[in-house]
N, C-alpha and C. Protein backbone atom coordinates (compact mmCIF):
# COMPACT_ATOMS: atom_id res chain seq x y z
N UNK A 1 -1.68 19.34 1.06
CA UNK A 1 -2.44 18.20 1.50
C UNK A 1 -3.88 18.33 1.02
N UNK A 2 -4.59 17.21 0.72
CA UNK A 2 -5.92 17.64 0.30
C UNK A 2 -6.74 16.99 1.49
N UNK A 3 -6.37 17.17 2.53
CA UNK A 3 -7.42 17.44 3.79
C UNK A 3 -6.59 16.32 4.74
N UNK A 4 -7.55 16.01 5.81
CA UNK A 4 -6.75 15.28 6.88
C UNK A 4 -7.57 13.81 6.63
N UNK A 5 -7.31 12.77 6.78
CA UNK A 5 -7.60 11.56 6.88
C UNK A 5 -8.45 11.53 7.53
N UNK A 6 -9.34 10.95 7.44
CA UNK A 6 -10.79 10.21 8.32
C UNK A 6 -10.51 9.33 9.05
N UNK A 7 -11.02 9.31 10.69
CA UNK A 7 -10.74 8.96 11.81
C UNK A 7 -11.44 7.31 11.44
N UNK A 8 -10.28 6.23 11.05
CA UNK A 8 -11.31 4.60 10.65
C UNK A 8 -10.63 3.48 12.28
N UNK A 9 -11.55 3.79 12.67
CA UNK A 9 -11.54 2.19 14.31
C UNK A 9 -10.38 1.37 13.43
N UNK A 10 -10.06 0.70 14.13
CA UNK A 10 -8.83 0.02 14.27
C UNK A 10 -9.40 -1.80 14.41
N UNK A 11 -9.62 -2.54 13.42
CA UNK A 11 -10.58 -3.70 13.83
C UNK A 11 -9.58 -4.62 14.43
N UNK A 12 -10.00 -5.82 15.27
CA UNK A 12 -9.33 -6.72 15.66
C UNK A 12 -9.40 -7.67 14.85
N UNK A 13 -8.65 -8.36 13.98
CA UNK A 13 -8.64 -9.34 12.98
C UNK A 13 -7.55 -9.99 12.96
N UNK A 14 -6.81 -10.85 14.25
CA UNK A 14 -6.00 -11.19 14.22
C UNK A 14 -6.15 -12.99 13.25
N UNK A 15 -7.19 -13.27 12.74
CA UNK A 15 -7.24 -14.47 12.34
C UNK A 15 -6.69 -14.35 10.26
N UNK A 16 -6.53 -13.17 9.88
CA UNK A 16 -6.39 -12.78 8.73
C UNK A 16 -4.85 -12.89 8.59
N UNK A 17 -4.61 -13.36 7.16
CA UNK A 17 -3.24 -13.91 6.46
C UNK A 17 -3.17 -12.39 5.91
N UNK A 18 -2.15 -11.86 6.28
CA UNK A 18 -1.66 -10.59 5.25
C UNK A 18 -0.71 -10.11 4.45
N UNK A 19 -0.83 -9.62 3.27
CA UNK A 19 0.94 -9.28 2.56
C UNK A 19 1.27 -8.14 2.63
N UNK A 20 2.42 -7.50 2.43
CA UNK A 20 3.17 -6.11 1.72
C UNK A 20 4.07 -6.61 1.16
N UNK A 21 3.31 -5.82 -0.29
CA UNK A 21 4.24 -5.90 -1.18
C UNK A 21 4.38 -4.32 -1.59
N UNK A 22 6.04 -4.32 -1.40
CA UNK A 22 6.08 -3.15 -2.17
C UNK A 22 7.58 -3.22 -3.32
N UNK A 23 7.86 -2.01 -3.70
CA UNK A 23 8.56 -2.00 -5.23
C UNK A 23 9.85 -1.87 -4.88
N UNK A 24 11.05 -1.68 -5.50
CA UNK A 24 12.27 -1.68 -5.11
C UNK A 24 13.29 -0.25 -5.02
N UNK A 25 11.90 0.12 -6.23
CA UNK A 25 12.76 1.75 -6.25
C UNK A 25 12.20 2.76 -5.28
N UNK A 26 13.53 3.62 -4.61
CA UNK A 26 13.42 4.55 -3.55
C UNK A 26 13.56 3.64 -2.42
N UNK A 27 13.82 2.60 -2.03
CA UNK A 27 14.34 2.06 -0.75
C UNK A 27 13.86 2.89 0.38
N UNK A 28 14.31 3.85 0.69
CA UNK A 28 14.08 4.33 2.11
C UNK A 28 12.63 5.12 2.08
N UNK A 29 11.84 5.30 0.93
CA UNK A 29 10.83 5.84 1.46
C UNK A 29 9.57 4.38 1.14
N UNK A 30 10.11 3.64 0.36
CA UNK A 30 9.18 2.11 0.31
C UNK A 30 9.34 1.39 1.85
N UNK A 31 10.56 1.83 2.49
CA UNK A 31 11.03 1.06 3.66
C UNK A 31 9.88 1.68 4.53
N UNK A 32 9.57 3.15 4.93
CA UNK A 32 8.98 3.71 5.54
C UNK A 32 7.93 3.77 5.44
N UNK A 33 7.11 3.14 3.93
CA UNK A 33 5.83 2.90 3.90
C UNK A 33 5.39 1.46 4.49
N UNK A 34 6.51 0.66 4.06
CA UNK A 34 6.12 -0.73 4.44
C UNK A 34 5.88 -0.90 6.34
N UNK A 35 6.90 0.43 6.83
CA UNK A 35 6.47 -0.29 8.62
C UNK A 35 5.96 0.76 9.01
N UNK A 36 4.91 1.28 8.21
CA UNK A 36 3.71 2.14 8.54
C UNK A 36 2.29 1.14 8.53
N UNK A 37 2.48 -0.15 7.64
CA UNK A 37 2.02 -1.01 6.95
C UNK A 37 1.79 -1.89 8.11
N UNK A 38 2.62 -2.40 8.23
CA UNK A 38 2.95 -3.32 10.02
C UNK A 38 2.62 -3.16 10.80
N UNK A 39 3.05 -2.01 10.98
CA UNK A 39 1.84 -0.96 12.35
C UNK A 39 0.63 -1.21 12.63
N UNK A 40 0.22 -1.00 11.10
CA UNK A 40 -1.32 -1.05 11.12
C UNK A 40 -1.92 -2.12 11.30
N UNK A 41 -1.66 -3.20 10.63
CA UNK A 41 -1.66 -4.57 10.71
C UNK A 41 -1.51 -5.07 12.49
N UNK A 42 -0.19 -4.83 13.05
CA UNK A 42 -0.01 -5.16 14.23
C UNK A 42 -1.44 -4.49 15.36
N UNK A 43 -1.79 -3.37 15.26
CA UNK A 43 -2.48 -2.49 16.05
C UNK A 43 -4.01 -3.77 15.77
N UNK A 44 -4.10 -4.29 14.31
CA UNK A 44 -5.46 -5.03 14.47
C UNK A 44 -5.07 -6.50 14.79
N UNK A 45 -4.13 -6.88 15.38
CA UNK A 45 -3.75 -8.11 15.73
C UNK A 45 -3.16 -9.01 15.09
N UNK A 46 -2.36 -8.68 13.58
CA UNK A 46 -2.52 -9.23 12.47
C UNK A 46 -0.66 -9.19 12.89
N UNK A 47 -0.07 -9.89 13.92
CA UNK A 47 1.18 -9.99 13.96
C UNK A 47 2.48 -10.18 13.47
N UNK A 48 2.19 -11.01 12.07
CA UNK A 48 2.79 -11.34 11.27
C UNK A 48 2.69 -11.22 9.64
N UNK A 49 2.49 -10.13 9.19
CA UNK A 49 2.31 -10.09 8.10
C UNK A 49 3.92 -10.38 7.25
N UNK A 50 3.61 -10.97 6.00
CA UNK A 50 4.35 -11.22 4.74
C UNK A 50 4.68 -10.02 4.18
N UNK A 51 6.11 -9.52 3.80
CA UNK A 51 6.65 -8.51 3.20
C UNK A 51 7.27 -9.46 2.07
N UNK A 52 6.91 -8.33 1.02
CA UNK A 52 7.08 -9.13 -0.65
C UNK A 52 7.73 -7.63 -1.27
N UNK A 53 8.84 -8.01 -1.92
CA UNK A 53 9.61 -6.79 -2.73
C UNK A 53 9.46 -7.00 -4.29
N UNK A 54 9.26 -6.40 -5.01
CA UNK A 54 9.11 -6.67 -6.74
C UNK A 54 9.75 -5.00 -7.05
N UNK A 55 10.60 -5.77 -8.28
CA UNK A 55 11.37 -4.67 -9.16
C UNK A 55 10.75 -3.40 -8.77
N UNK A 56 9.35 -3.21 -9.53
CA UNK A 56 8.79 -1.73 -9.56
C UNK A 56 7.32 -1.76 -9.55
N UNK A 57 6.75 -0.42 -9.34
CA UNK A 57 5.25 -0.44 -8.92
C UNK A 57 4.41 -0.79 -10.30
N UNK A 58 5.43 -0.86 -11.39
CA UNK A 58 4.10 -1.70 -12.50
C UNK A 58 4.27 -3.35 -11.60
N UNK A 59 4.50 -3.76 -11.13
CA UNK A 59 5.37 -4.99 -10.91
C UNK A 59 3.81 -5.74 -9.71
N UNK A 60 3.45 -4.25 -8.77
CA UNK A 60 2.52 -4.83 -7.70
C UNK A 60 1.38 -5.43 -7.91
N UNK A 61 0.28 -5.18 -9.03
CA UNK A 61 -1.18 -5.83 -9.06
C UNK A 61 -0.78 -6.94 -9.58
N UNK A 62 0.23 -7.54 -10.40
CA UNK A 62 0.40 -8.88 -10.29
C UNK A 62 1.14 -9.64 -9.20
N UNK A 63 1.63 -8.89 -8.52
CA UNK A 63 2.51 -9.69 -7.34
C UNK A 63 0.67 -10.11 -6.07
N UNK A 64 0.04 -9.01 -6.47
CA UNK A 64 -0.96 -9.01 -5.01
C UNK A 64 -1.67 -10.17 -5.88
N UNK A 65 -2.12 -10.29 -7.06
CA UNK A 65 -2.92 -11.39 -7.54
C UNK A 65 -2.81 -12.81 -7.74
N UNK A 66 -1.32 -12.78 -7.39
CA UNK A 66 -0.29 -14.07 -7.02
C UNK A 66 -0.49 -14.27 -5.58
N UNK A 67 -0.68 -13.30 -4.52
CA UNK A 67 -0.68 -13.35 -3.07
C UNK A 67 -1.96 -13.91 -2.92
N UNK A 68 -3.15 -13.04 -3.48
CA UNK A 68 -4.76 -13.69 -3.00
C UNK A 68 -4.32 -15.61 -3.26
N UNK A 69 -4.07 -15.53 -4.68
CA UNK A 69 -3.89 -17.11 -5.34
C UNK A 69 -3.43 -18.14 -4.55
N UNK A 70 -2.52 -17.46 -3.70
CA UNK A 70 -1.68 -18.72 -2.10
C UNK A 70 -2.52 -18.65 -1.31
N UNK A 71 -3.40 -17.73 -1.02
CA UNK A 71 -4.39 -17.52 0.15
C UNK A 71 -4.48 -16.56 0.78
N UNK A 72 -3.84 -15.85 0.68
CA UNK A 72 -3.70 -14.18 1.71
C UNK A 72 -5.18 -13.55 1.59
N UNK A 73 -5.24 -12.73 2.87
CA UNK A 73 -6.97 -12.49 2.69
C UNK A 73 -6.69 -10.87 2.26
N UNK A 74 -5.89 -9.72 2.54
CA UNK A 74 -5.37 -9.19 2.27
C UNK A 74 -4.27 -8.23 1.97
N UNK A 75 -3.89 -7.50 0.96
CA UNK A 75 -2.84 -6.64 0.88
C UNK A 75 -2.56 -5.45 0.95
N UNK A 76 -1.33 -5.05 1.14
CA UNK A 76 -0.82 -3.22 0.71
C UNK A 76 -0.32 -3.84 -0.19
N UNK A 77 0.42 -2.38 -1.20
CA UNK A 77 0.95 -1.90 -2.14
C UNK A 77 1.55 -0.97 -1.58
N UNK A 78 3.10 -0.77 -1.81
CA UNK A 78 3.49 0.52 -1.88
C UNK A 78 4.42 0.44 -2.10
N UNK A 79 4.67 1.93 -3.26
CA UNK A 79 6.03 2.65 -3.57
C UNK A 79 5.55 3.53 -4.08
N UNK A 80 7.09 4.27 -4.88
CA UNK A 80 6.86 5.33 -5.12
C UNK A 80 7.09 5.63 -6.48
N UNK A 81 6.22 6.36 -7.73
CA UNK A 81 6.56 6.61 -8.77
C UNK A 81 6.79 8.34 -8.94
N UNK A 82 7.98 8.58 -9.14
CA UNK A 82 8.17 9.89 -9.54
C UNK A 82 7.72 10.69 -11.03
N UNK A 83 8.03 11.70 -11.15
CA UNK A 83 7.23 12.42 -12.17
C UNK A 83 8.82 12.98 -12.79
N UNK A 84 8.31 12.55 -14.73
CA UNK A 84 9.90 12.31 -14.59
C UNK A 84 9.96 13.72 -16.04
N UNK A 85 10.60 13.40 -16.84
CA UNK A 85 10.35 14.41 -18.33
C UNK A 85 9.36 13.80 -19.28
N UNK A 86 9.49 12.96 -19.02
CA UNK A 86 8.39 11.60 -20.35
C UNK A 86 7.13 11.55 -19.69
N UNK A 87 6.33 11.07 -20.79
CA UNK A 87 4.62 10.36 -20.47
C UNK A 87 4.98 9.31 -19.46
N UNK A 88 6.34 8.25 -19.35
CA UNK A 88 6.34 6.92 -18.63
C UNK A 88 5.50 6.98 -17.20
N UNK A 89 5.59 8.69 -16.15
CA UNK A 89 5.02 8.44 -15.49
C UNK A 89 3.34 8.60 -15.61
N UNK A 90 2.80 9.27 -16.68
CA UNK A 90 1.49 8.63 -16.78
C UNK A 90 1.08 7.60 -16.80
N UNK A 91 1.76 7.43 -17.63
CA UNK A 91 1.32 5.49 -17.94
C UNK A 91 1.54 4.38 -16.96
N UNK A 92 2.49 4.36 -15.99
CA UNK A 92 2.78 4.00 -15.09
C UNK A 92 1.42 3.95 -14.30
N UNK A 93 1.56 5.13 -13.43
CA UNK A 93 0.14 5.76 -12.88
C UNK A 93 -0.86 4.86 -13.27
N UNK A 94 -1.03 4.89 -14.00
CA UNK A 94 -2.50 4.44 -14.53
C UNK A 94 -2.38 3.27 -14.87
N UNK A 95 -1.47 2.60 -14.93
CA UNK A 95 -1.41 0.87 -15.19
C UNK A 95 -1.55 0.06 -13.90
N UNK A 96 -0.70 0.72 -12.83
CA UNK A 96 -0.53 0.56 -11.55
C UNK A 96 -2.23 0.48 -10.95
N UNK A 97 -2.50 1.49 -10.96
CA UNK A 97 -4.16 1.63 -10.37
C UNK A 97 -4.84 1.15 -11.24
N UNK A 98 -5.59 0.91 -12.22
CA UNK A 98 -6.08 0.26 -13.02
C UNK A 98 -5.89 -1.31 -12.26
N UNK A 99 -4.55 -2.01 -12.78
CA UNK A 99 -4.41 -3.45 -12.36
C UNK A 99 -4.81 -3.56 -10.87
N UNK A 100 -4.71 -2.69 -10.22
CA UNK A 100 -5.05 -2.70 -8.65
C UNK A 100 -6.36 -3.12 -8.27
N UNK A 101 -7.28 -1.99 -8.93
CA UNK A 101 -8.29 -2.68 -9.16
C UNK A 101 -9.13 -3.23 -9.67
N UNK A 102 -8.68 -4.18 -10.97
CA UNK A 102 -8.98 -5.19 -11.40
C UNK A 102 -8.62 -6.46 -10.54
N UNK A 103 -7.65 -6.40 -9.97
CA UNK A 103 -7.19 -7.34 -9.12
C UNK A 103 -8.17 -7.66 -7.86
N UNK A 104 -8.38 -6.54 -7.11
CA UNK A 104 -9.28 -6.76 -6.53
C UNK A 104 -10.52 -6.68 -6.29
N UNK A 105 -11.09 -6.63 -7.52
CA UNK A 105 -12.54 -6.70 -7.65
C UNK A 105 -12.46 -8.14 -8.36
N UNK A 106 -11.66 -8.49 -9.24
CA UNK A 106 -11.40 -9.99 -9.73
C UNK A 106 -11.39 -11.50 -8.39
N UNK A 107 -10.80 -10.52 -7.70
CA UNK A 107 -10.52 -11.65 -6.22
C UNK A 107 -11.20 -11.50 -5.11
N UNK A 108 -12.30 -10.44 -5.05
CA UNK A 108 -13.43 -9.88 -3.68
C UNK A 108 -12.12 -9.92 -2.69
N UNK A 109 -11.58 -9.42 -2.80
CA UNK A 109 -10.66 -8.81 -1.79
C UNK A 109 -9.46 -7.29 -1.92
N UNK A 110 -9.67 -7.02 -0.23
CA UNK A 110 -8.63 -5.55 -0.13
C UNK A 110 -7.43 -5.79 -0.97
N UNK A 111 -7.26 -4.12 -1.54
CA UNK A 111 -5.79 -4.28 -1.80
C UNK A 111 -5.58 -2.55 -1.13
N UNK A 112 -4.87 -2.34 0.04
CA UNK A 112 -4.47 -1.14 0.80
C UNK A 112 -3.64 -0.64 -0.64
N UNK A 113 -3.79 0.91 -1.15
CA UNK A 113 -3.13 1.61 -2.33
C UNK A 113 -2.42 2.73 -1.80
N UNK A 114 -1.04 2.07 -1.51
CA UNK A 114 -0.26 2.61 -0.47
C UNK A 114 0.89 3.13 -1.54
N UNK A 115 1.04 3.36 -3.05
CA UNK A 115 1.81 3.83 -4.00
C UNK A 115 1.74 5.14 -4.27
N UNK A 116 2.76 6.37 -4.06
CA UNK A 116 2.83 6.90 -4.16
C UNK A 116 3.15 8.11 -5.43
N UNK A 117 2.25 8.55 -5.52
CA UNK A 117 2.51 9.10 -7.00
C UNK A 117 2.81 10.79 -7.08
N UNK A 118 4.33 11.58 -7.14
CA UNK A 118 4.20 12.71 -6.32
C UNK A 118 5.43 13.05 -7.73
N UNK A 119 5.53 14.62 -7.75
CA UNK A 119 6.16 15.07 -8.30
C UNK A 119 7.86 15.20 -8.01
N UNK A 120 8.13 15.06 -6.75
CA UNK A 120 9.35 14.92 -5.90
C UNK A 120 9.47 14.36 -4.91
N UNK A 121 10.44 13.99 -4.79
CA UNK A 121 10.86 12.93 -3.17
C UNK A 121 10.86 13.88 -1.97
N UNK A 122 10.53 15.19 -2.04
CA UNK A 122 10.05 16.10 -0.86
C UNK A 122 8.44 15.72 -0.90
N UNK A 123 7.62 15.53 -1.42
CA UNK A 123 6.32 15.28 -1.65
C UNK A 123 6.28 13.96 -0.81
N UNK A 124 7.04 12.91 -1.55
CA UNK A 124 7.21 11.73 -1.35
C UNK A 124 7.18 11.72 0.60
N UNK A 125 8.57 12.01 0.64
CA UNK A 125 8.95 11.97 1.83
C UNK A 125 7.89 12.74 3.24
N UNK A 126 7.28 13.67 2.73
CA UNK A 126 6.16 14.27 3.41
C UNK A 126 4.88 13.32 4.12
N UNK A 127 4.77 12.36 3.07
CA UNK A 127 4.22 11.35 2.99
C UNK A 127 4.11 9.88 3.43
N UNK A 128 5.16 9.64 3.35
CA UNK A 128 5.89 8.24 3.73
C UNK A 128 5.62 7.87 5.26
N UNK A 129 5.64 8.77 6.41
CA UNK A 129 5.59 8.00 7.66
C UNK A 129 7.01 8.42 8.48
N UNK A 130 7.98 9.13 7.59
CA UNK A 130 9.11 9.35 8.38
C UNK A 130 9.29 10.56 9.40
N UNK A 131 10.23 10.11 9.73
CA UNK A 131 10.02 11.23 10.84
C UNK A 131 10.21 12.56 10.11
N UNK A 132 9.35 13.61 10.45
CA UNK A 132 8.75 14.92 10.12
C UNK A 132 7.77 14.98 8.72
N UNK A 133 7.63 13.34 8.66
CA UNK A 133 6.43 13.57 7.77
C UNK A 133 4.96 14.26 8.25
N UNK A 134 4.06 14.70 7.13
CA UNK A 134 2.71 14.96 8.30
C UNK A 134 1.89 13.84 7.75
N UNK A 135 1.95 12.77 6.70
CA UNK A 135 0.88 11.49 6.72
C UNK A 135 1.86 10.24 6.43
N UNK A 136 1.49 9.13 6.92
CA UNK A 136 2.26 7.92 7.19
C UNK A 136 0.90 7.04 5.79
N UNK A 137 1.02 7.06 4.77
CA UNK A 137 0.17 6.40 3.73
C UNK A 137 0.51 4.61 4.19
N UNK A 138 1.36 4.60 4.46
CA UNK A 138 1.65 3.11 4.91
C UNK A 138 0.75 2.37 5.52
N UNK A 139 0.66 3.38 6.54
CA UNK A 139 -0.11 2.85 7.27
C UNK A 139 -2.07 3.08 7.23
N UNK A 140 -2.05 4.33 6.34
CA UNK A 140 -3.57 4.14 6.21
C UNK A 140 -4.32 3.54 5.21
N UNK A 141 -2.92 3.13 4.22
CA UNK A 141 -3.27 2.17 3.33
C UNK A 141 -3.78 0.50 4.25
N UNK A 142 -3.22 0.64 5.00
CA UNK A 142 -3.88 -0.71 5.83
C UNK A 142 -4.86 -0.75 5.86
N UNK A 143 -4.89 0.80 7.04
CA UNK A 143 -6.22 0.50 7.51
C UNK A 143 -7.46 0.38 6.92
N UNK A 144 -7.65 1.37 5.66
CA UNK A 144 -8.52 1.11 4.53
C UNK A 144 -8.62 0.14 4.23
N UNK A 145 -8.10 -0.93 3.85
CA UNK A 145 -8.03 -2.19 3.42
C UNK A 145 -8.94 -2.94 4.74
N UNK A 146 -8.33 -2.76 5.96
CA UNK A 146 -8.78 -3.54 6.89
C UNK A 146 -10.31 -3.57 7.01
N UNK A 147 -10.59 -1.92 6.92
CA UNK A 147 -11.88 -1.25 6.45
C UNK A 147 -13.16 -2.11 6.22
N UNK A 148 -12.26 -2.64 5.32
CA UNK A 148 -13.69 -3.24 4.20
C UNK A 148 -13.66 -4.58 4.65
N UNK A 149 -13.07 -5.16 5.16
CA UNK A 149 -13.23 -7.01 5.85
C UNK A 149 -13.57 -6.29 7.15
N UNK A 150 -13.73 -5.43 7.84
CA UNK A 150 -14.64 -4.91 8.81
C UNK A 150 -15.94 -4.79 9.08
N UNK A 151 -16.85 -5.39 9.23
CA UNK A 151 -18.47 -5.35 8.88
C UNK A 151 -19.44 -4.70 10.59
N UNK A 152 -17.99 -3.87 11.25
CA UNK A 152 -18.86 -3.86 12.68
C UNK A 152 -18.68 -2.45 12.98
């Protein structure tokens, strides 16, 4: 782990439109990021957020830049890219984050970077929010996001 998460207040923003979008590959640990995601969302009043699925995590900074475009004030991201024999997962990596934030510096709005980028699905899974994980990214991908439309 490279340290413990920073303790971020929990804002009340129940008037905010929100998405998750996450990728298709790994199912059960995208599943476990996404209602880490909800959580977080729910805890700031944000009851109903939009869950959005796309093929794969090159797939998310255009799905979130399609979401601002309907109106959403903001988003997560999450899945998971494994580390494979090829460069694909460099490039991946770095297309993924890159478009992320171009996206949202293009649109003055959050995008929670809830994609996981790990050498194995023990990494992964450590991670995800499941039970005997030790960090739920799901969900602090929210809250970061929430973070910054937070001004108090």
């Amino acid at each position: 782990m490279a340290g413990q998460a920073p303790h971020i207040s929990i804002p009340q923003l129940p008037h905010l439109k929100a998405v998750i979008i996450s990728a298709a590959w790994h199912p059960e640990i995208c599943n476990a990021l996404v209602s880490g995601a909800v959580r977080a969302f729910q805890a700031a009043g944000i009851n109903n957020p939009i869950t959005r699925t796309v093929a794969g995590s090159f797939e998310l900074p255009l799905a979130a830049q399609l979401a601002f475009d309907e109106g959403f004030d903001v988003a997560v991201i999450v899945g998971l890219v494994l580390r494979g024999e090829t460069p694909h997962f460099d490039y991946i990596c770095q297309g993924v984050t890159q478009g992320v934030m171009d996206v949202s510096l293009s649109r003055s709005k959050p995008i929670g970077f809830g994609v996981l980028m790990c050498d194995s699905l023990e990494q992964a899974t450590a991670r995800a929010g499941m039970a005997g994980s030790r960090e739920d990214k799901g969900y602090d991908s929210a809250l970061a996001a929430l973070s910054v439309i937070h001004k108090g």
